[in-house]
C-alpha atoms as a PDB file:
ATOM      1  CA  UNK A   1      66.066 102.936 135.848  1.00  0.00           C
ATOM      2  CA  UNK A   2      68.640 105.518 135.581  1.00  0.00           C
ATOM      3  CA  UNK A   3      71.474 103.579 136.944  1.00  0.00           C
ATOM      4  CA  UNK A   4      70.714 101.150 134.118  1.00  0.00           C
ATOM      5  CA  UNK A   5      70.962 103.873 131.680  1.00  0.00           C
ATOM      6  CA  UNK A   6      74.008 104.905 132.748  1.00  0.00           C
ATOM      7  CA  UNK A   7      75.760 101.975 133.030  1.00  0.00           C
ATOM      8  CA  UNK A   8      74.499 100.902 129.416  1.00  0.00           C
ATOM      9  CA  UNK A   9      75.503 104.135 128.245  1.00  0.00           C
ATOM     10  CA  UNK A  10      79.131 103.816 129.879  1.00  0.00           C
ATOM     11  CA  UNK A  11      79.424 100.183 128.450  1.00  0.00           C
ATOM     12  CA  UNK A  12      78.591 102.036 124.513  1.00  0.00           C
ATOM     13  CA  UNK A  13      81.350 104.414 125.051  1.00  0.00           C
ATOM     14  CA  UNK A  14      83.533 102.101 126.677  1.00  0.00           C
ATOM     15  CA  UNK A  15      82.896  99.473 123.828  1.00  0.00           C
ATOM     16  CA  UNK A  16      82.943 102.076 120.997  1.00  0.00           C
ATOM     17  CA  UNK A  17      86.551 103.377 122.197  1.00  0.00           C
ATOM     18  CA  UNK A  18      87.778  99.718 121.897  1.00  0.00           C
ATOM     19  CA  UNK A  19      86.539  99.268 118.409  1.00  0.00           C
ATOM     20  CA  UNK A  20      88.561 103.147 117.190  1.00  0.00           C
ATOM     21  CA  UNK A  21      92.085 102.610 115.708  1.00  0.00           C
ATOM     22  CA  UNK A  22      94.959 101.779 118.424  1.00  0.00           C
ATOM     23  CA  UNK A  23      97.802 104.092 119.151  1.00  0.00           C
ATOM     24  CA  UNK A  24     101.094 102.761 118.556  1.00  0.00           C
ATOM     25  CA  UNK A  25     104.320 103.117 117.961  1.00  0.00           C
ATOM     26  CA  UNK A  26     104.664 100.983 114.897  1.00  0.00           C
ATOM     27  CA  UNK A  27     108.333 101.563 113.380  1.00  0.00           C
ATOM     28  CA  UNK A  28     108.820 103.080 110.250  1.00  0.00           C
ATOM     29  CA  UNK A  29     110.112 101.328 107.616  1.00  0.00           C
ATOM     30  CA  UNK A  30     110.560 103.991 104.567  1.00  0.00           C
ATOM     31  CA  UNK A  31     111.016 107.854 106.129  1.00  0.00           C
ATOM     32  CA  UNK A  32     111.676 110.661 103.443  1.00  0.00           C
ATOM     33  CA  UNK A  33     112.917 113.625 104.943  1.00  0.00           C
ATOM     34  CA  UNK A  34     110.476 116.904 104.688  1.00  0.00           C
ATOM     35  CA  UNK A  35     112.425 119.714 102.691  1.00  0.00           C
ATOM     36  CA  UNK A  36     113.094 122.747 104.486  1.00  0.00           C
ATOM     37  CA  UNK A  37     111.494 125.742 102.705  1.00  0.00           C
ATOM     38  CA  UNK A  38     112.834 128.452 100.732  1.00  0.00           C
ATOM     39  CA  UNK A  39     110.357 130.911 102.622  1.00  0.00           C
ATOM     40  CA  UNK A  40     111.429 129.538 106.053  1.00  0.00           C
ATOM     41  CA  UNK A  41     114.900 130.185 105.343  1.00  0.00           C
ATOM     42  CA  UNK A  42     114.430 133.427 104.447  1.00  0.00           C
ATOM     43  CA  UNK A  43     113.002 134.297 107.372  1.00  0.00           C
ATOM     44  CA  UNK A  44     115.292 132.096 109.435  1.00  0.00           C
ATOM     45  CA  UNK A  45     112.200 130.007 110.447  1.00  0.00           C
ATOM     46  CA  UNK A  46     112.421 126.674 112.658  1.00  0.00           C
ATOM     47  CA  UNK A  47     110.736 124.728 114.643  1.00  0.00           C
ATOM     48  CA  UNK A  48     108.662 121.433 115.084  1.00  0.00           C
ATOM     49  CA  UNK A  49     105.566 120.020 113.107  1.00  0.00           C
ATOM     50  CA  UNK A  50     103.087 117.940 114.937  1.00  0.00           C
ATOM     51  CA  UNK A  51     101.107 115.432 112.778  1.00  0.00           C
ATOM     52  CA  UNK A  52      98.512 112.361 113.680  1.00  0.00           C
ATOM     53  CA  UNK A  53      98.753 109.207 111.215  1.00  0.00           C
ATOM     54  CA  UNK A  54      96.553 106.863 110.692  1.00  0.00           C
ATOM     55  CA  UNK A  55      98.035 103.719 108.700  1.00  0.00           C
ATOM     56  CA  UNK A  56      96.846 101.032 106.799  1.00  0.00           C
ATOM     57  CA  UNK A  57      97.899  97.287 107.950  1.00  0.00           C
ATOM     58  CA  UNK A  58     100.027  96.999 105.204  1.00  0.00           C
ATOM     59  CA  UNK A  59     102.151  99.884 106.904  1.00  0.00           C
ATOM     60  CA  UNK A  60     101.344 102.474 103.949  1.00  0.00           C
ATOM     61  CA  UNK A  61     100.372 106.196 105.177  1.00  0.00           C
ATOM     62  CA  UNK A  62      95.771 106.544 105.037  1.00  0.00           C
ATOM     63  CA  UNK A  63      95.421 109.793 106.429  1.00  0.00           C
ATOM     64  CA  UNK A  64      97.347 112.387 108.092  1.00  0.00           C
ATOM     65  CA  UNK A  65      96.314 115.692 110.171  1.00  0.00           C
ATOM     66  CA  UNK A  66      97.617 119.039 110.775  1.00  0.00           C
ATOM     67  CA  UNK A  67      97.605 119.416 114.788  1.00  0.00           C
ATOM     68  CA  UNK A  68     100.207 122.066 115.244  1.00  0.00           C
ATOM     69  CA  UNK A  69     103.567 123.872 114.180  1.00  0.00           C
ATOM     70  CA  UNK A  70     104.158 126.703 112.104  1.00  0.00           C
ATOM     71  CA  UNK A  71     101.808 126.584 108.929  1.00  0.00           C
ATOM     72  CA  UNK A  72     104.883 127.232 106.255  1.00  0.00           C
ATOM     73  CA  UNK A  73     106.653 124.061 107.966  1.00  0.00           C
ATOM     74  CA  UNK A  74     103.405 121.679 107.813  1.00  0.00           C
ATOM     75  CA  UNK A  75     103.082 121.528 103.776  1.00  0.00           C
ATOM     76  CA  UNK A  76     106.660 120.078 103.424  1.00  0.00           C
ATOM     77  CA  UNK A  77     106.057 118.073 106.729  1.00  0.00           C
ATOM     78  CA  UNK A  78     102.558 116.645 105.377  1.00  0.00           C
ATOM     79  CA  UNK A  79     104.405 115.854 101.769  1.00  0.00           C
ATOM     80  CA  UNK A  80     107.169 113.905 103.318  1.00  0.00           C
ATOM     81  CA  UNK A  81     105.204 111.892 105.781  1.00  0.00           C
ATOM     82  CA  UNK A  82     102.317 111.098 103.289  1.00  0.00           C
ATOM     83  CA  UNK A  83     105.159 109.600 101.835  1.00  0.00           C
ATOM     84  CA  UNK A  84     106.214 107.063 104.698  1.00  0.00           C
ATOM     85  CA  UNK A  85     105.723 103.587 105.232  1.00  0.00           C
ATOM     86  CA  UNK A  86     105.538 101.460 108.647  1.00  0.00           C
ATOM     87  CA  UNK A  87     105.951  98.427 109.348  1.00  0.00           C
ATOM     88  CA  UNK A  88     103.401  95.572 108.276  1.00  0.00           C
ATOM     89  CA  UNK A  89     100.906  95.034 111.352  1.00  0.00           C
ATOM     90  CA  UNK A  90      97.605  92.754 112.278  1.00  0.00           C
ATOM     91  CA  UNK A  91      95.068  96.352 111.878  1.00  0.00           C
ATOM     92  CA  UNK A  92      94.815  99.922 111.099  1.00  0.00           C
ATOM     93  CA  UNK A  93      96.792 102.439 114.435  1.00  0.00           C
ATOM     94  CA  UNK A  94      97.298 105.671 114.331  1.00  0.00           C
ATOM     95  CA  UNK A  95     100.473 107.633 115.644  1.00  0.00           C
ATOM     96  CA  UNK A  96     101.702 110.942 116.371  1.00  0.00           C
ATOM     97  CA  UNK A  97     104.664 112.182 114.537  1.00  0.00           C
ATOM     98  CA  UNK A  98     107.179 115.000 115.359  1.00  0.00           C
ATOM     99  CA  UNK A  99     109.293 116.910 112.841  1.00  0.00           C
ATOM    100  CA  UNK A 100     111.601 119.517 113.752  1.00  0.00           C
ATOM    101  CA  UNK A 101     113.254 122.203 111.328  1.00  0.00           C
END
């Protein structure tokens, strides 16, 4: 009985990661550049903003999230990405972007 269990319980999680939103590298088709901020260059600030995308099938921008960087880089970073557009596709993906200052 417990095998059974387990391998039901293996085939939910394996079934329930096929059903969440694909990564990919879908290209982007409109990119605004983030603008570097006063405050940063003031303090002679840089480095890179890591952010995950999720995007519609029409290629516009649904979400984004904050997963690392300096926090006076990631409100210009989140503005300018929100902004993006990708590439038309078949479903939602999601993608991790990069941006350095």
């Amino acid at each position: 009985m417990t095998r059974i269990k387990h391998i039901l319980l293996s085939m939910v999680l394996i079934a329930g990661g096929v059903s969440a939103s694909a990564q990919t590298d879908r290209k982007v088709a409109r990119r605004d550049d983030p603008e570097y901020p006063e405050i940063a260059r003031k303090m002679n600030l840089h480095g890179a903003v890591k952010l995950k995308v999720w995007i519609n099938p029409d290629g516009a921008v649904r979400r984004l999230e904050y997963i690392g960087g300096h926090p006076i880089l990631a409100e210009s970073a989140l503005k300018a990405v929100k902004n993006w557009r990708y590439e038309a596709a078949s479903k939602e993906s999601n993608t991790v972007v990069v941006l350095k200052f």
